[in-house]
Protein backbone atom coordinates (compact mmCIF):
# COMPACT_ATOMS: atom_id res chain seq x y z
CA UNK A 1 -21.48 -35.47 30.56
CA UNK A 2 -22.12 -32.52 32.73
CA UNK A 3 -22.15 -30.37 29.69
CA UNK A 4 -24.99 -32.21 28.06
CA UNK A 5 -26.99 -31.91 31.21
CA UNK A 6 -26.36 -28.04 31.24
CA UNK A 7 -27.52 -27.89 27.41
CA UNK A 8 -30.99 -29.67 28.21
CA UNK A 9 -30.89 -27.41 31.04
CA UNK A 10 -30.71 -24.59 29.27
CA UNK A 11 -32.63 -25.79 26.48
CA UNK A 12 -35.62 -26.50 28.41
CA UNK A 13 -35.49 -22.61 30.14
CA UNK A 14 -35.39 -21.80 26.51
CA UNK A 15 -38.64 -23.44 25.89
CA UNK A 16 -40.19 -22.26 28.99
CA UNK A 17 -39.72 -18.58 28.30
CA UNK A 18 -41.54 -18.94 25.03
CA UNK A 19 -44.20 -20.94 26.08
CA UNK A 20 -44.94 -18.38 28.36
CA UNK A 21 -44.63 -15.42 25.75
CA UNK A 22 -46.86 -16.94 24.15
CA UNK A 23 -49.60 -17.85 26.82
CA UNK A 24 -48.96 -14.16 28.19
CA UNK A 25 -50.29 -12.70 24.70
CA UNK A 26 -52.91 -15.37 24.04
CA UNK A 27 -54.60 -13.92 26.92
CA UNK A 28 -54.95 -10.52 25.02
CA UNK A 29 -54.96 -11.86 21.60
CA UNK A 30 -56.06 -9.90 19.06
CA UNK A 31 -54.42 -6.88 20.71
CA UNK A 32 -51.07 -5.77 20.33
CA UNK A 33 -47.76 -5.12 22.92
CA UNK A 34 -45.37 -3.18 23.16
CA UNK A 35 -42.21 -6.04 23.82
CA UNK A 36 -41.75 -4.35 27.59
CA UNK A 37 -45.28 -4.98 28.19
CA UNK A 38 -44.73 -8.99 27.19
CA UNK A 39 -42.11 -8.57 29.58
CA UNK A 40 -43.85 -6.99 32.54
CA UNK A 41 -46.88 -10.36 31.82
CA UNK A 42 -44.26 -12.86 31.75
CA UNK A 43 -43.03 -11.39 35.02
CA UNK A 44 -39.96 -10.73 34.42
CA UNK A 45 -38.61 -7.62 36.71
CA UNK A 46 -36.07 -6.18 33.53
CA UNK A 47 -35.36 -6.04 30.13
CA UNK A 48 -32.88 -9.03 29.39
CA UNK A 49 -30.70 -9.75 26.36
CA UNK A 50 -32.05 -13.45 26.57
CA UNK A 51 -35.54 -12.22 26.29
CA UNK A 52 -35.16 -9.81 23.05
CA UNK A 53 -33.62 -12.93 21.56
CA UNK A 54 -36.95 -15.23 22.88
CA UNK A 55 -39.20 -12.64 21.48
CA UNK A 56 -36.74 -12.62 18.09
CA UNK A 57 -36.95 -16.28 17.64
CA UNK A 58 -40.87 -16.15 17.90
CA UNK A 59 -41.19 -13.26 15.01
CA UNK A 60 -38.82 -15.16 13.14
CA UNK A 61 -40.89 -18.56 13.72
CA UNK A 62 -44.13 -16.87 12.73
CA UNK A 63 -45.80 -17.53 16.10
CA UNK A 64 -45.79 -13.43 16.82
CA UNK A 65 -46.03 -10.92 14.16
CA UNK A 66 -44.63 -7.21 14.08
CA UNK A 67 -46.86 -4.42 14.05
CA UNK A 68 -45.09 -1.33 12.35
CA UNK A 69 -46.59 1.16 13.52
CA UNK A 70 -46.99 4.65 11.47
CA UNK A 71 -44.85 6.70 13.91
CA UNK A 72 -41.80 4.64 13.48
CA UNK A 73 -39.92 6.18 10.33
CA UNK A 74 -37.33 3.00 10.64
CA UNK A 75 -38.59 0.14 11.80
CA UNK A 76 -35.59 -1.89 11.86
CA UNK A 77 -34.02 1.08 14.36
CA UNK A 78 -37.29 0.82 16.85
CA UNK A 79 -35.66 -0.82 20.32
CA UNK A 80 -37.68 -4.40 20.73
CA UNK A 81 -38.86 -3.37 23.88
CA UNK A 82 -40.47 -0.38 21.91
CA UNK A 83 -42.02 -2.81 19.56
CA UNK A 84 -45.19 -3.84 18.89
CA UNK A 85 -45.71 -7.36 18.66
CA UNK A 86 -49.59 -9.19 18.04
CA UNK A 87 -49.96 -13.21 18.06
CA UNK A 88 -49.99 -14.49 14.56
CA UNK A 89 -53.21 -15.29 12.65
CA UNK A 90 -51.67 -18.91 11.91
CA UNK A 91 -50.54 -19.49 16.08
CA UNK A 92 -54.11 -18.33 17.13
CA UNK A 93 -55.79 -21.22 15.23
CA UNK A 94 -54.11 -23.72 16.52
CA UNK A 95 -54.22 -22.38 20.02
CA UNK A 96 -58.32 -21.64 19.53
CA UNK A 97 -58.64 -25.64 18.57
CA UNK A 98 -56.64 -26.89 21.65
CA UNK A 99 -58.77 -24.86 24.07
């Protein structure tokens, strides 16, 4: 039982962080980040392991899209927190009809 209670726990932390990902670069939208500049909005005084993986999950979702940008000869090499990461077209729709 306590295990379950630690999952939704942890679940809902996980939900929280993204949520506020995403609200940190709605406020900038269209502009692009750099991942340790998401970081330094969300508040978040260093670079964690669990955050890369937030800020994974969202690319991978669709909600944020990669920017490559011209000086990176291998993107897939780039550090996350060297990335740069814009809100996607599709996630700024949606967020421009609920305001």
């Amino acid at each position: 039982m306590e295990r379950s209670k630690r999952a939704k726990g942890n679940a809902g932390k996980t939900e929280r962080a993204r949520d506020a990902i995403l609200a940190a670069i709605t406020l900038l939208y269209p502009a692009a980040l750099r991942g340790v500049q998401v970081q330094r909005m969300v508040g978040l005084p260093s670079w964690t392991t669990r955050f890369k993986r937030q800020l994974a999950a969202l690319v991978e979702s669709g909600h944020l899209r990669r920017i490559v940008g011209d000086d990176e000869p291998n993107a897939r090499a780039t550090p996350w927190r060297n990335r740069w990461l814009r809100l996607a077209d599709s996630e700024a729709r949606r967020l421009g009809k609920a305001v």
